[in-house]
C-alpha atoms as a PDB file:
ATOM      1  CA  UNK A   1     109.959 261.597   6.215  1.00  0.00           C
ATOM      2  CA  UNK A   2     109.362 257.897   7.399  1.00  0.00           C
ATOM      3  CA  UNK A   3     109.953 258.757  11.035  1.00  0.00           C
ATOM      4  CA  UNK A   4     106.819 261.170  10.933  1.00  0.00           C
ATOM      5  CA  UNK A   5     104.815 258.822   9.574  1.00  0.00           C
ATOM      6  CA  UNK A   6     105.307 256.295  11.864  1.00  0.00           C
ATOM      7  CA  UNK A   7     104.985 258.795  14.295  1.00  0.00           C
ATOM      8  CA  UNK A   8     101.098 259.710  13.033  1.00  0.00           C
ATOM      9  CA  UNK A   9     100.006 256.122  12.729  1.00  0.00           C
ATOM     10  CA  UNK A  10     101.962 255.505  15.842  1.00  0.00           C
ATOM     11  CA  UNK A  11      98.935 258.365  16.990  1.00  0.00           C
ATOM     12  CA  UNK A  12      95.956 256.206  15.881  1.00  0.00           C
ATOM     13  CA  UNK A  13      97.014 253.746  18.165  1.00  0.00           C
ATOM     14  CA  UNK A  14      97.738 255.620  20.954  1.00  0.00           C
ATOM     15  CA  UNK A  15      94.473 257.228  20.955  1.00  0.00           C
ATOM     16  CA  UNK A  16      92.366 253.464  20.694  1.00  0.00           C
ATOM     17  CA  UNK A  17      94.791 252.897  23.846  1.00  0.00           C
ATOM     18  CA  UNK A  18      93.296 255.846  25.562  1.00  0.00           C
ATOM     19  CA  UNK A  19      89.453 255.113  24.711  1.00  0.00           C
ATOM     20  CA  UNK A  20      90.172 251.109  25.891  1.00  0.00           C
ATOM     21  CA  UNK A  21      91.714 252.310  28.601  1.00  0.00           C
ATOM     22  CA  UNK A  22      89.041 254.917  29.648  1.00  0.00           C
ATOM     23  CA  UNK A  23      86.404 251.554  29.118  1.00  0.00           C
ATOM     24  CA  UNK A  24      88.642 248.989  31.023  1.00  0.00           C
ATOM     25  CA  UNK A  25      89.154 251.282  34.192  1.00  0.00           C
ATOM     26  CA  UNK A  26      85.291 253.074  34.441  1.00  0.00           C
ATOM     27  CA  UNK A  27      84.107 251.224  37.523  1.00  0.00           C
ATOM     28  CA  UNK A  28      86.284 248.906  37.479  1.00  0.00           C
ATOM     29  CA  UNK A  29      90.036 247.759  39.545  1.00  0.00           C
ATOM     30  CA  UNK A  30      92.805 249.438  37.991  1.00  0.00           C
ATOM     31  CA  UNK A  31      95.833 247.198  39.435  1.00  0.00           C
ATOM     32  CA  UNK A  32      94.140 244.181  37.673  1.00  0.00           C
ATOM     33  CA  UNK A  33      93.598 245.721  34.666  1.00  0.00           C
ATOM     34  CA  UNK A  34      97.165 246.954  34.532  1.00  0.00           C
ATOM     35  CA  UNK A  35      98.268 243.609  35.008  1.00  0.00           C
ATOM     36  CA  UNK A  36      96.413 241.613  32.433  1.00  0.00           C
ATOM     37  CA  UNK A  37      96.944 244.152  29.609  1.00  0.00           C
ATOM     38  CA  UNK A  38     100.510 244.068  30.249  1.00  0.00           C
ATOM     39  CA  UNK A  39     100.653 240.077  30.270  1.00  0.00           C
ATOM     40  CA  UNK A  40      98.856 239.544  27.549  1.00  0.00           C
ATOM     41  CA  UNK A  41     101.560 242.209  25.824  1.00  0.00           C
ATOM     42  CA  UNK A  42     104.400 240.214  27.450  1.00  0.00           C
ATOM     43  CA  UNK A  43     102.954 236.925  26.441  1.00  0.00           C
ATOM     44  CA  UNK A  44     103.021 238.028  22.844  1.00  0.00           C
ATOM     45  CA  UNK A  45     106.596 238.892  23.265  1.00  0.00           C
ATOM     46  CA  UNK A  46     107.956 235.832  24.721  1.00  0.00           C
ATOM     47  CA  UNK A  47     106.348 233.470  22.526  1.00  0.00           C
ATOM     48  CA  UNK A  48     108.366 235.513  19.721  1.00  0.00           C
ATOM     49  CA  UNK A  49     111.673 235.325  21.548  1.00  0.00           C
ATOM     50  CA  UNK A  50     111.195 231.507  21.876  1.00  0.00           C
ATOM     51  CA  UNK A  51     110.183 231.392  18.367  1.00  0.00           C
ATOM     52  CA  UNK A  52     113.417 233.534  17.216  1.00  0.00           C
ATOM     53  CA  UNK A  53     115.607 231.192  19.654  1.00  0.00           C
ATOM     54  CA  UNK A  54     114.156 228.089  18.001  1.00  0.00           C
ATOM     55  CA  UNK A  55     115.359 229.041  14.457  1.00  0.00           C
ATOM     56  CA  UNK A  56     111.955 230.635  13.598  1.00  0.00           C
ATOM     57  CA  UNK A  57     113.713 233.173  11.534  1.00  0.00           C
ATOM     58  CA  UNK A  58     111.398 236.261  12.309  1.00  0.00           C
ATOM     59  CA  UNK A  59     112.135 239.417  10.518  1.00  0.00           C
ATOM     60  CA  UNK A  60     114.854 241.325  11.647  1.00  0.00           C
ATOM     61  CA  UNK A  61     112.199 243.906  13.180  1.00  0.00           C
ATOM     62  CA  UNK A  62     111.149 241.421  15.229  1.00  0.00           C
ATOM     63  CA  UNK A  63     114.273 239.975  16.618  1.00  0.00           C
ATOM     64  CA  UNK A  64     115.333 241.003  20.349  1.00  0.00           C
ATOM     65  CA  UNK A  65     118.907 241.193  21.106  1.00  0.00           C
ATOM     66  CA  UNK A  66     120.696 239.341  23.619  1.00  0.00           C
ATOM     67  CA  UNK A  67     121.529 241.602  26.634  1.00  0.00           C
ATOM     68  CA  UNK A  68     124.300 241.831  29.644  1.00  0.00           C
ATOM     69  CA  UNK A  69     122.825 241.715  32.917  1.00  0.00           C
ATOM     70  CA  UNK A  70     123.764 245.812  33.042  1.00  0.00           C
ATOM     71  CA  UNK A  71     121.447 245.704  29.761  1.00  0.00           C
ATOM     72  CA  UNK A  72     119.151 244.131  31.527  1.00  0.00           C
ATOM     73  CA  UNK A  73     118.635 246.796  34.416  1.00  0.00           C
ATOM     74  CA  UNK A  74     118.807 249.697  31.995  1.00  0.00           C
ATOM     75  CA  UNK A  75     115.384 248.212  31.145  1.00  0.00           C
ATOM     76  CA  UNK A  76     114.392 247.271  33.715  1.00  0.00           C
ATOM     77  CA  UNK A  77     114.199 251.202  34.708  1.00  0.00           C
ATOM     78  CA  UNK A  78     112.475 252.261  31.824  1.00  0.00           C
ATOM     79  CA  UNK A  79     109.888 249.997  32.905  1.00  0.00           C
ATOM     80  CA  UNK A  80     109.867 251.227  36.677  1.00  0.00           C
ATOM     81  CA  UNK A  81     109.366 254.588  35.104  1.00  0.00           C
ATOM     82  CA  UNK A  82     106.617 253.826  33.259  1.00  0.00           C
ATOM     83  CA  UNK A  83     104.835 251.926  36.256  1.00  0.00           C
ATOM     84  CA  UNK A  84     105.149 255.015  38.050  1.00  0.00           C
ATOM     85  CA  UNK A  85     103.663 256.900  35.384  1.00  0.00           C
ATOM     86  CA  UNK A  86     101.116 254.468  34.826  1.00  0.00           C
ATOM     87  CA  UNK A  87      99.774 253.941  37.857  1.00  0.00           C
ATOM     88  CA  UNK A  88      98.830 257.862  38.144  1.00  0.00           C
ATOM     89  CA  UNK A  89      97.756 258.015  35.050  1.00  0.00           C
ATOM     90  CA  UNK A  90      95.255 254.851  35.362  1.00  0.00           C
ATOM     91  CA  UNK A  91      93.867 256.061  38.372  1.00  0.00           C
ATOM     92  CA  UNK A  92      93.544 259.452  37.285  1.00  0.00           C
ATOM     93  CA  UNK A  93      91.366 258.449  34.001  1.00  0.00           C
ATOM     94  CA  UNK A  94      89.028 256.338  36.197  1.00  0.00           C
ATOM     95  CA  UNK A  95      88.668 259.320  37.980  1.00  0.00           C
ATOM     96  CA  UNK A  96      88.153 262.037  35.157  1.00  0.00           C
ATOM     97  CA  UNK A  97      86.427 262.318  31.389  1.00  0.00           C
ATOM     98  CA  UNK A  98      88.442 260.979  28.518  1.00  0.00           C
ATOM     99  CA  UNK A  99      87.568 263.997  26.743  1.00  0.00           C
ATOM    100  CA  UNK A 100      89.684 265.855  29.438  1.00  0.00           C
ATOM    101  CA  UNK A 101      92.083 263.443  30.345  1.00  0.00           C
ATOM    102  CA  UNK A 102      93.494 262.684  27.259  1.00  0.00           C
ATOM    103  CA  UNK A 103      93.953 266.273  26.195  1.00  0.00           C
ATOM    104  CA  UNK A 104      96.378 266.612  29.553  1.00  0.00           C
ATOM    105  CA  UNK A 105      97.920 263.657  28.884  1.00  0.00           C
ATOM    106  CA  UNK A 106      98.727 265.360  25.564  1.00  0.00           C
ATOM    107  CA  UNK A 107     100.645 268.182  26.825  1.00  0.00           C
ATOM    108  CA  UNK A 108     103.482 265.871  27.385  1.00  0.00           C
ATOM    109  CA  UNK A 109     105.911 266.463  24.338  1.00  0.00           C
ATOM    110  CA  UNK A 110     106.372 269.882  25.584  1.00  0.00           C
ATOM    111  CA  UNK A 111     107.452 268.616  28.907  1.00  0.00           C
ATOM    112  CA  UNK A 112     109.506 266.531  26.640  1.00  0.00           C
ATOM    113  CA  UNK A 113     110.857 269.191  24.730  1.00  0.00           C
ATOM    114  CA  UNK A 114     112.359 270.930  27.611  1.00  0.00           C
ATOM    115  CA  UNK A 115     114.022 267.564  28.682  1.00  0.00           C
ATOM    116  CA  UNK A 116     115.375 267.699  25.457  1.00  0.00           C
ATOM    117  CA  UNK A 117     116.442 271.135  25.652  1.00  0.00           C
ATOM    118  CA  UNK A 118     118.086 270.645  28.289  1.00  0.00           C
ATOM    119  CA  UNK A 119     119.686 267.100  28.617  1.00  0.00           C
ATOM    120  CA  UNK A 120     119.461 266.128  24.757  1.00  0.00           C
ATOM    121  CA  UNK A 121     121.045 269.707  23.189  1.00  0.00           C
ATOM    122  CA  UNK A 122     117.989 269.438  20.484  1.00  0.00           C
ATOM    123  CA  UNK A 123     117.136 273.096  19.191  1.00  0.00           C
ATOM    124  CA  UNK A 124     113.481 273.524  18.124  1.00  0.00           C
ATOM    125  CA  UNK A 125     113.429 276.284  15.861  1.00  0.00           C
ATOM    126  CA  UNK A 126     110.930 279.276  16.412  1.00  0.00           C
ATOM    127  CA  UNK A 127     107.774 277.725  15.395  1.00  0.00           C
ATOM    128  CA  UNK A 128     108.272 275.156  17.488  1.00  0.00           C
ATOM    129  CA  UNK A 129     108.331 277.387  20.669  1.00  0.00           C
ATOM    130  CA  UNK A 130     105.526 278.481  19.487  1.00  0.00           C
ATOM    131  CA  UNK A 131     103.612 275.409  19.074  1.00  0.00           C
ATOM    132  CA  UNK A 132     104.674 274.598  22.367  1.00  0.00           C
ATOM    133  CA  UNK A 133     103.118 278.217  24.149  1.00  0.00           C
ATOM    134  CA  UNK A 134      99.944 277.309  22.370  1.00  0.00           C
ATOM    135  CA  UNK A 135      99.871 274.132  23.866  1.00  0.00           C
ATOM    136  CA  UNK A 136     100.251 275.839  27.396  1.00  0.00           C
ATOM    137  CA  UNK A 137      97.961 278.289  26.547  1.00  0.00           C
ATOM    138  CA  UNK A 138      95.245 275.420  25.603  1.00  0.00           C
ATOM    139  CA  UNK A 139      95.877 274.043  28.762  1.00  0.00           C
ATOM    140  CA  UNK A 140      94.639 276.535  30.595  1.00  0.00           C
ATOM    141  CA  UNK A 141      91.878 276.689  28.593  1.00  0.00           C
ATOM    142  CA  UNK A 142      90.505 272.898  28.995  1.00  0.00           C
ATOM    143  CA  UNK A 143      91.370 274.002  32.694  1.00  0.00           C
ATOM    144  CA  UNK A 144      88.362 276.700  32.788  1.00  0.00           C
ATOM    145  CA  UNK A 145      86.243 274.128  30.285  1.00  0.00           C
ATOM    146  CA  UNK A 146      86.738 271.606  33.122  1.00  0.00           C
ATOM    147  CA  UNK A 147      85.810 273.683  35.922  1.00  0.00           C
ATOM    148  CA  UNK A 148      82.401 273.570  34.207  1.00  0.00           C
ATOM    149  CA  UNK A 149      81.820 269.801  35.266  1.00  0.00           C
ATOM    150  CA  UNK A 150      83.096 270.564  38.791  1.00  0.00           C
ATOM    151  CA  UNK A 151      86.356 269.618  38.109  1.00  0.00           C
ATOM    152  CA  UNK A 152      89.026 272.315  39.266  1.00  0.00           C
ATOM    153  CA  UNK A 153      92.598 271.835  38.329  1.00  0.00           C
ATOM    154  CA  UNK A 154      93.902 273.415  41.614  1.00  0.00           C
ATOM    155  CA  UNK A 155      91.852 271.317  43.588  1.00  0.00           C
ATOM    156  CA  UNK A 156      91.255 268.183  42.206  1.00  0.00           C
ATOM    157  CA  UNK A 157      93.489 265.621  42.993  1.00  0.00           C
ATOM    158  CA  UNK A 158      93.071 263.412  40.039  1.00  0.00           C
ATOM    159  CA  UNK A 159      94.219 266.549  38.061  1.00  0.00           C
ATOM    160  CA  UNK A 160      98.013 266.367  40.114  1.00  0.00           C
ATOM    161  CA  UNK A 161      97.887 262.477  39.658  1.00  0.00           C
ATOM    162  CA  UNK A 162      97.619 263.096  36.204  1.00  0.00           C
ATOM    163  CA  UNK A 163     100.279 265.577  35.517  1.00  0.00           C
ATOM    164  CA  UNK A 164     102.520 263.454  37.628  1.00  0.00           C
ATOM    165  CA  UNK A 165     102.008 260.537  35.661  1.00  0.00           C
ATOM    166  CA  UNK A 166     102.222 262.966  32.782  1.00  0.00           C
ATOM    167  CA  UNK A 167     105.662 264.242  33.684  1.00  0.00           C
ATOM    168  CA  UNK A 168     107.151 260.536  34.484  1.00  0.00           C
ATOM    169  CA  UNK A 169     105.945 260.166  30.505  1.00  0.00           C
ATOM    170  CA  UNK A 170     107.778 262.751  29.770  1.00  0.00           C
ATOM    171  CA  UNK A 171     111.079 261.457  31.316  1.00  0.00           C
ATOM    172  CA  UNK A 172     110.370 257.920  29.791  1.00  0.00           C
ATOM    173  CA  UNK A 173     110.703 259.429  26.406  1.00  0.00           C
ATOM    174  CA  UNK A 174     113.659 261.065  27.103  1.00  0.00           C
ATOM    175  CA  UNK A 175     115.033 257.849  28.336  1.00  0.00           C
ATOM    176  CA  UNK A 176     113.693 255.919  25.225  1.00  0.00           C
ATOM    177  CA  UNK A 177     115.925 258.113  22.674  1.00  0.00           C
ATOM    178  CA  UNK A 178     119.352 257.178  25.031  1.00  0.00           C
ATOM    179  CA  UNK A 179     118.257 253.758  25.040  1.00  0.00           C
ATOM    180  CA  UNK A 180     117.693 253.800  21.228  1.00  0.00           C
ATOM    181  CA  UNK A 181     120.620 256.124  20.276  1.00  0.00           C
ATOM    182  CA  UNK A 182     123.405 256.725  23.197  1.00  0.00           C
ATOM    183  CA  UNK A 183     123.541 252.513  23.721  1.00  0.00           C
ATOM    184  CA  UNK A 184     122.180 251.090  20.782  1.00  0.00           C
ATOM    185  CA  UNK A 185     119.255 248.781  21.432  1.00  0.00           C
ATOM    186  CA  UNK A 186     117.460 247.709  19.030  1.00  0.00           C
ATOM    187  CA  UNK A 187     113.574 249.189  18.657  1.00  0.00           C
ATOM    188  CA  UNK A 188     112.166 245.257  19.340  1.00  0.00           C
ATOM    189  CA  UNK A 189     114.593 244.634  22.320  1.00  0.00           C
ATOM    190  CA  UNK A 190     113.583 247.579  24.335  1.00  0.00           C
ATOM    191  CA  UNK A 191     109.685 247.275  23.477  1.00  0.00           C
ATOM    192  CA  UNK A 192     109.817 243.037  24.496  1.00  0.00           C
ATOM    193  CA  UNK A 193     111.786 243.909  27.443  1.00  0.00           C
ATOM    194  CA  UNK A 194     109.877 246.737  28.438  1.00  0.00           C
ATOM    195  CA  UNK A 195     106.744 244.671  28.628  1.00  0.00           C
ATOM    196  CA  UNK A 196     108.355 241.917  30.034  1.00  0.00           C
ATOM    197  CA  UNK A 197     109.229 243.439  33.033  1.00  0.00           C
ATOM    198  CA  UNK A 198     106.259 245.802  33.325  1.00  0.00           C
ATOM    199  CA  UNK A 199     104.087 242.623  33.925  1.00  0.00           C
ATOM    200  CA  UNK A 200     106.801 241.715  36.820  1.00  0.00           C
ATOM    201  CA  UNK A 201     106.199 244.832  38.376  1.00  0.00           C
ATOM    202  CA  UNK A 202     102.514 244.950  38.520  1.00  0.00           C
ATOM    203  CA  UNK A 203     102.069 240.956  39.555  1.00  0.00           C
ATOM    204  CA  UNK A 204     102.909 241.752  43.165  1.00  0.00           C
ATOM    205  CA  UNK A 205     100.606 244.700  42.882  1.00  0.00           C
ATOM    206  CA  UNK A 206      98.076 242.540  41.359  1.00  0.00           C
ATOM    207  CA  UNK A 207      98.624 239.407  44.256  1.00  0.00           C
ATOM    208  CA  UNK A 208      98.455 241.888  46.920  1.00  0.00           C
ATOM    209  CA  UNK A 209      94.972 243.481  45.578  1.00  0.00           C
ATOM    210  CA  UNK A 210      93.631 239.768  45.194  1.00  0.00           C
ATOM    211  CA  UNK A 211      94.801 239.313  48.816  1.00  0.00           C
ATOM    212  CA  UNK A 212      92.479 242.577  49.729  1.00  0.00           C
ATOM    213  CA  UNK A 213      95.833 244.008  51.751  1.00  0.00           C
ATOM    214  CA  UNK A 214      93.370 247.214  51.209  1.00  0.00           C
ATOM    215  CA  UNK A 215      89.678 248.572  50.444  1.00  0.00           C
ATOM    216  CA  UNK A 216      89.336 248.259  46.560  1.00  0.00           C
ATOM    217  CA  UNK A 217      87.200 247.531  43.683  1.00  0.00           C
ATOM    218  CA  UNK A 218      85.549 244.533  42.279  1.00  0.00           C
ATOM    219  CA  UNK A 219      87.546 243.624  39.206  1.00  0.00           C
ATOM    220  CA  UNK A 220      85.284 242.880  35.981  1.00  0.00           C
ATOM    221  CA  UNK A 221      87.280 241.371  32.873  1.00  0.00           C
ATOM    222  CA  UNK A 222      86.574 243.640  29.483  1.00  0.00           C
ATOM    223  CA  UNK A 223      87.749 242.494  26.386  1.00  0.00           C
ATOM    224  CA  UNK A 224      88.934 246.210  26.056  1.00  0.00           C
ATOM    225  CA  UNK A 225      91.661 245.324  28.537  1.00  0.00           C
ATOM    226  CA  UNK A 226      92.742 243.289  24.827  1.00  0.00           C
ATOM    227  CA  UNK A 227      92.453 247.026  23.210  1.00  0.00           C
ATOM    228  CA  UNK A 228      94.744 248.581  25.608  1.00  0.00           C
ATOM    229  CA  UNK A 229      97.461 246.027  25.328  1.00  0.00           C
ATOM    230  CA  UNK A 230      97.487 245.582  21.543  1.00  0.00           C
ATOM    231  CA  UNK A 231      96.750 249.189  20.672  1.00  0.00           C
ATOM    232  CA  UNK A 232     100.256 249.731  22.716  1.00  0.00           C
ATOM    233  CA  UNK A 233     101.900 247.202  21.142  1.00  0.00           C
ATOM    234  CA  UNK A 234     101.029 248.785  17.693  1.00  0.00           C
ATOM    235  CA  UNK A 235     101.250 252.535  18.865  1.00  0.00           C
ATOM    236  CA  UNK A 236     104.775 251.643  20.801  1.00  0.00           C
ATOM    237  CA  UNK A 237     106.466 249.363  17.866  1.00  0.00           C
ATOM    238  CA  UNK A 238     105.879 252.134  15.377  1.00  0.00           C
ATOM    239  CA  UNK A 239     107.548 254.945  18.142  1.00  0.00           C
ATOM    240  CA  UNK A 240     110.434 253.206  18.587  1.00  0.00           C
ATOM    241  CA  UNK A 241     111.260 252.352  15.007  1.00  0.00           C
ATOM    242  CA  UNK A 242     110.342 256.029  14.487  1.00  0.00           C
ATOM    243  CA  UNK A 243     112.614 257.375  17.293  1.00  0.00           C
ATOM    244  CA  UNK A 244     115.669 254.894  15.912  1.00  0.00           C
ATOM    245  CA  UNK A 245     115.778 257.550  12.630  1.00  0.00           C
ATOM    246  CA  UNK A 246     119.113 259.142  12.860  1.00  0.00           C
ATOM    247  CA  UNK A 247     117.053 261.862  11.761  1.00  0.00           C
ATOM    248  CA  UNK A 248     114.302 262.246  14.658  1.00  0.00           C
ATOM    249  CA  UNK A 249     113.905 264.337  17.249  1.00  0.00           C
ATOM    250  CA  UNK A 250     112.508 262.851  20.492  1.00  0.00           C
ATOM    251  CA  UNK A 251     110.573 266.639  20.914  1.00  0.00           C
ATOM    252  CA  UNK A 252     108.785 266.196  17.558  1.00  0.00           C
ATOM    253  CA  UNK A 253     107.610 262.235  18.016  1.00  0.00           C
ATOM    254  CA  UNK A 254     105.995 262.628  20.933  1.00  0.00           C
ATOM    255  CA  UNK A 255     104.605 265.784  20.178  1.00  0.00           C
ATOM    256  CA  UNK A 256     103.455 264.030  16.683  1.00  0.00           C
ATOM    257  CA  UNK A 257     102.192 261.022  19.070  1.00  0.00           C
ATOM    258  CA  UNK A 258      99.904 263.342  20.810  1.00  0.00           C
ATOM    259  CA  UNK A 259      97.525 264.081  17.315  1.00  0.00           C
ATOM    260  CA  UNK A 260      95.744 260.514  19.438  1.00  0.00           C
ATOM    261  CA  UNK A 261      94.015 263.111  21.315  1.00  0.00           C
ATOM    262  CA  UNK A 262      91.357 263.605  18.256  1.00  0.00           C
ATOM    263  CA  UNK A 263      90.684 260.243  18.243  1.00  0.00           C
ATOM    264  CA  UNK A 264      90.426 259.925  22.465  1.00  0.00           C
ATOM    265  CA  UNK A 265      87.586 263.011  21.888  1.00  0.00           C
ATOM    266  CA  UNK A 266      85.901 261.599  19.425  1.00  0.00           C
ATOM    267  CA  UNK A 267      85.542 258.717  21.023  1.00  0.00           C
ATOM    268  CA  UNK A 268      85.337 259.777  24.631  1.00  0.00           C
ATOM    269  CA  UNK A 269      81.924 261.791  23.172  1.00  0.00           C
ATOM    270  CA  UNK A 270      80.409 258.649  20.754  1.00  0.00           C
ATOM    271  CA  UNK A 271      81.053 255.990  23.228  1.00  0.00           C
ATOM    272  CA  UNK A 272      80.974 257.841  26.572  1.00  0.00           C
ATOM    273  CA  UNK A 273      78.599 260.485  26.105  1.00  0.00           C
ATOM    274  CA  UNK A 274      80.798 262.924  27.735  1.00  0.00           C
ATOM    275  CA  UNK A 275      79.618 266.582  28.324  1.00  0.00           C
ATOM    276  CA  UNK A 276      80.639 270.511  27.627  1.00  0.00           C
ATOM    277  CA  UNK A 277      82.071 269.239  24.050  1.00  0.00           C
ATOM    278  CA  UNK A 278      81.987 273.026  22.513  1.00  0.00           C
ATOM    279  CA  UNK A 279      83.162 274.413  25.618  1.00  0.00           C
ATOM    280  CA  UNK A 280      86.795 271.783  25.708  1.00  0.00           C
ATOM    281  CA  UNK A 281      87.297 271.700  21.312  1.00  0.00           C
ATOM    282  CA  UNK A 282      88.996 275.502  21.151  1.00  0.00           C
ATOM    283  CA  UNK A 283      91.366 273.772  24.169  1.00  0.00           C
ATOM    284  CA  UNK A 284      91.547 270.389  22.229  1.00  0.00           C
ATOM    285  CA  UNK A 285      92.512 272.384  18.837  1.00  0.00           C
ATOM    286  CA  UNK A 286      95.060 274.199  20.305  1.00  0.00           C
ATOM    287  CA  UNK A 287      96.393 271.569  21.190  1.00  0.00           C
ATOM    288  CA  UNK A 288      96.686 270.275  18.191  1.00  0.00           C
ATOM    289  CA  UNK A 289      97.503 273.227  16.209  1.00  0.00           C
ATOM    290  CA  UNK A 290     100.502 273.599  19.081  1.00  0.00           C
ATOM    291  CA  UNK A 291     101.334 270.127  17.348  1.00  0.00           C
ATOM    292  CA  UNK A 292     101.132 271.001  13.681  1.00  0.00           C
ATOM    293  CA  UNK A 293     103.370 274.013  14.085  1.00  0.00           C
ATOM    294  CA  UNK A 294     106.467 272.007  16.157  1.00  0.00           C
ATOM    295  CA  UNK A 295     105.861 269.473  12.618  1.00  0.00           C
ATOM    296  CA  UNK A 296     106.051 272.720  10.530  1.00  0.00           C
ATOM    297  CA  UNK A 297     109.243 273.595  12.397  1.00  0.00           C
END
C-alpha cells in the first residue's frame, strides 16, 4: 500500500531528525536551537504560500488552503502540543544517549494505539497486540541496558521528561488523523501551519533566553540545526500524505514511523561513540520486531 510506504521513508527521515537533533543540542542551548530549526522550516513554508498566492501554480501537494479564524486555532493547538512535547523531549536528549533516547521515543505508537483504541474505534487485530506487548516488554529491557551507564529509569529525571514529551507525541498524532480526516485539511495546510506557528511559540522563549531571564547555556550555531528542520519537513510531508489514505490507520503510521530508531542507533554509535551497544540491540530489536508484527497485522 502507498500509505506504508510513505510511512517507511517517512522513517528515514525521522531518524536523520533524531541524530541532528542529538548533534544540535550536545552542549549546546536547546530554546535556540528549537527556534532556528523551526524558522528556517517556517521560512520555507511562507515563501511557498506567497509563491502559490502570486499565481506560482505549485502542485496541488503543495498548496495550503485558506482557513477561518476557528481553522486557524485548531492549528494553532496542534502546534502548542507539539511545543510541549518538544521541549521535554529536547531537553531530555541533551541529557541522555541517542542510542537510548531514541528507542523511548519509539515506544510512542503504542501509546498511540491505545488513543486510538479508545477515542478513534480502530481495532488492531491480534498480532498487533502483540507487537505492541513486545514493544513494552523491550522497554523494560533498554531500561536494565541503561542502568548500566548509570542511568535509572525510576530515578532519572530526563527519563520522565522524556516519556512526557513522549506521551504529548502520542496525543499529537491522534490529533493529526482528526485534523486530516474528521475536518478535512489538507496534508500541506496543516504541515505549513504547524510550522508557522511553532516558530511563534518558541520566539518568546528564544527572546527571553537571549535576555538571560535565567542561568543557561552558551548557544553555538550547527549546521545540523539545518538537518533537524529539513529532515522534519521531509519525514512530516510524507506522514501526513500517508495518514490522509482513507485506508490508514493512525496506530500503524506511527508505529511504521518508529523503524527511524535503526537509523538513530546506527548513528548514535558511528557518530557518537555511544556505549553498552550489545547490551541495548535485543531492546532495540524488539522494538522493532513489536513494529513488523502491528505491519503484519
Amino acid at each position: 500500500m502507498d500509505w506504508m510506504f510513505l510511512a517507511l521513508l517517512s522513517a528515514l527521515f525521522l531518524g536523520c531528525y533524531d541524530l541532528g537533533t542529538k548533534h544540535a543540542v550536545r552542549d549546546n542551548a536547546v530554546l535556540p536551537v528549537l527556534f532556528f530549526a523551526n524558522l528556517s522550516s517556517a521560512t520555507i513554508w511562507c515563501g511557498l504560500i506567497a509563491v502559490d498566492r502570486h499565481g506560482g501554480g505549485l502542485p496541488a501537494i503543495l498548496q495550503v488552503a485558506p482557513l477561518t479564524p476557528s481553522q486557524h486555532l485548531q492549528l494553532f493547538a496542534k502546534s502548542a502540543l507539539v511545543s510541549a512535547s518538544w521541549l521535554c523531549s529536547y531537553f531530555a536528549v541533551k541529557h541522555l544517549p541517542v542510542s537510548l533516547a531514541s528507542p523511548i521515543r519509539a515506544t510512542g505508537p503504542v501509546w498511540t494505539l491505545f488513543g486510538a483504541l479508545l477515542v478513534l474505534g480502530e481495532r488492531p487485530s491480534w498480532l498487533e497486540l502483540l507487537g505492541v506487548a513486545i514493544t513494552l516488554a523491550s522497554f523494560v529491557g533498554l531500561s536494565l541496558a541503561g542502568a548500566k551507564e548509570g542511568i535509572h529509569f525510576h530515578r532519572n529525571k530526563w527519563i520522565w521528561w522524556l516519556g512526557a514529551g513522549t506521551l504529548l507525541g502520542a496525543c499529537s498524532g491522534l490529533y493529526d488523523k482528526f485534523l486530516l480526516h474528521r475536518q478535512g485539511f489538507t496534508a500541506a495546510t496543516v504541515q505549513a501551519w504547524f510550522a508557522i506557528y511553532l516558530a511563534l511559540l518558541f520566539a518568546p522563549l528564544a527572546l527571553a533566553w537571549k535576555l538571560r531571564l535565567w542561568q543557561r547555556n552558551v548557544f553555538h550555531w550547527r549546521w545540523s540545526i539545518l538537518v533537524i528542520s529539513f529532515g522534519l519537513l521531509i519525514a512530516d510531508f510524507l506522514y501526513f500524505h500517508a495518514l490522509r489514505d482513507s485506508e490508514a490507520l493512525v496506530s500503524l503510521v506511527s508505529s511504521m514511523r518508529r523503524g527511524s530508531t535503526l537509523v538513530a542507533f546506527a548513528g548514535g554509535i558511528w557518530l557518537f561513540g555511544e556505549k553498552n551497544v550489545w547490551q541495548k540491540l535485543p531492546a532495540v530489536l524488539g522494538i522493532v520486531t513489536g513494529i513488523a508484527l502491528t505491519l503484519l497485522g
